[in-house]
Protein backbone atom coordinates (compact mmCIF):
# COMPACT_ATOMS: atom_id res chain seq x y z
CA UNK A 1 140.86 -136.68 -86.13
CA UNK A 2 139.92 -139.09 -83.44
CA UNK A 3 142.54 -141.72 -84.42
CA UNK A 4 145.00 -138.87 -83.71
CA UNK A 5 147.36 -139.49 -80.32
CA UNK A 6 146.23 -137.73 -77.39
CA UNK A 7 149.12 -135.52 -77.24
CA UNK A 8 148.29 -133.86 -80.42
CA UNK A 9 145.11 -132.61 -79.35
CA UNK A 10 144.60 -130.60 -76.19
CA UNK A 11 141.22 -130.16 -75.69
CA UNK A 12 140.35 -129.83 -72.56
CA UNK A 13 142.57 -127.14 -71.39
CA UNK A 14 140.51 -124.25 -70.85
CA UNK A 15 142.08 -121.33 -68.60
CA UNK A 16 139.77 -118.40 -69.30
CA UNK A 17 139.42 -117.34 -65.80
CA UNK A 18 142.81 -116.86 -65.34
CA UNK A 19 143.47 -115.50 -69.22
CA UNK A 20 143.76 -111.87 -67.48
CA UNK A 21 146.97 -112.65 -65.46
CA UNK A 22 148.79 -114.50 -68.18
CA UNK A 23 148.27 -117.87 -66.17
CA UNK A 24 146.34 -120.09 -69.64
CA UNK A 25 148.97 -118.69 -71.64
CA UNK A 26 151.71 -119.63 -69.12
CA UNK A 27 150.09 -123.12 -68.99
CA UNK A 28 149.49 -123.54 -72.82
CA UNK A 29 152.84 -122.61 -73.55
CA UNK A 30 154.54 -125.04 -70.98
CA UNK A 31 152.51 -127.57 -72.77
CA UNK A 32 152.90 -126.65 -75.97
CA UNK A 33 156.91 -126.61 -74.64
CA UNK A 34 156.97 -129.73 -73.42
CA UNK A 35 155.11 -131.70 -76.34
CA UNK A 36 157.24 -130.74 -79.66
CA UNK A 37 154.00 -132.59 -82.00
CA UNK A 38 152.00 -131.08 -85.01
CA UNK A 39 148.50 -129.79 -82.60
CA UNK A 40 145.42 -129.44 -82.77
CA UNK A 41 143.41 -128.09 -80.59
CA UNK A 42 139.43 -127.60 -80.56
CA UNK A 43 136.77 -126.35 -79.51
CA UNK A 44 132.77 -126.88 -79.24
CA UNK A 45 130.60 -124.77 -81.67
CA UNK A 46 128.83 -123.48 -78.73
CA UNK A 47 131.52 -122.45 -76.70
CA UNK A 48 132.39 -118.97 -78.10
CA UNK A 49 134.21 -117.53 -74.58
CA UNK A 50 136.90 -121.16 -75.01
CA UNK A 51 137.37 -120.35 -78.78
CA UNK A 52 138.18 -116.59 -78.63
CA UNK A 53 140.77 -117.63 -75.13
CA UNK A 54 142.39 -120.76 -77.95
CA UNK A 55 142.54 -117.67 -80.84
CA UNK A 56 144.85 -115.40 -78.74
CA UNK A 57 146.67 -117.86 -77.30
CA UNK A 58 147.58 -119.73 -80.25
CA UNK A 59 148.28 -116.37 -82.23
CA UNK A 60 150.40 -115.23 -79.66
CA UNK A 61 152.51 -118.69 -79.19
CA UNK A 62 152.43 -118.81 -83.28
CA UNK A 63 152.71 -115.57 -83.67
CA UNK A 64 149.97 -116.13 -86.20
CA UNK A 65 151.14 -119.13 -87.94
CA UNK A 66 148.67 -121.75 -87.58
CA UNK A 67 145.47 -122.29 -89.11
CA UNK A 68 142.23 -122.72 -88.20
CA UNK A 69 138.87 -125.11 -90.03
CA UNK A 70 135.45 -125.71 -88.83
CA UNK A 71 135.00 -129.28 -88.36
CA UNK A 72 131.20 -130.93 -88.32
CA UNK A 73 131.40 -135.13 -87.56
CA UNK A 74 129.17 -137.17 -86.16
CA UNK A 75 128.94 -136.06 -82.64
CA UNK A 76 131.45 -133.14 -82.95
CA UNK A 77 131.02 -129.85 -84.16
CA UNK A 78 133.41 -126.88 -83.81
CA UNK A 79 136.17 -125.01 -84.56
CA UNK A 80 139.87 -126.85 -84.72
CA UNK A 81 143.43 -124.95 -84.65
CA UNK A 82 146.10 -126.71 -85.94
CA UNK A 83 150.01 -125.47 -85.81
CA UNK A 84 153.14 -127.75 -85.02
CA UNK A 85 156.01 -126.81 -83.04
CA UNK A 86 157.83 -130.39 -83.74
């Protein structure tokens, strides 16, 4: 997944703080908007409060069709959502 182009992963795009007024999802979906590429988007095992905040948003911006591995590599481990919008 590494060799992927950096617009097909958004990683670091983490609005949980502002999940409550709608202002991540407003930002995912203007970059999920903008970008029309198959995504993926993941997360670290440990972060738990960045995973649930990529579940809803992708689910709601999907509405529910993407899907979703665990992913162990050398030096990564976590959870990946993948969906395209191309």
């Amino acid at each position: 997944m590494a060799d992927r182009p950096l617009l097909e992963q958004l990683m670091q795009l983490y609005c949980y703080d502002w999940s409550e007024q709608g202002v991540g999802y407003a930002a995912a979906r203007a970059v999920f908007d903008t970008f029309r590429v198959p995504w993926e988007v993941r997360q670290r095992s440990e972060n738990i409060d960045a995973t649930r905040f990529w579940r809803t948003i992708i689910d709601r911006y999907t509405s529910g069709a993407y899907t979703e591995v665990r992913h162990d590599e050398r030096g990564w481990s976590g959870v990946v959502q993948r969906f395209s919008n191309a």
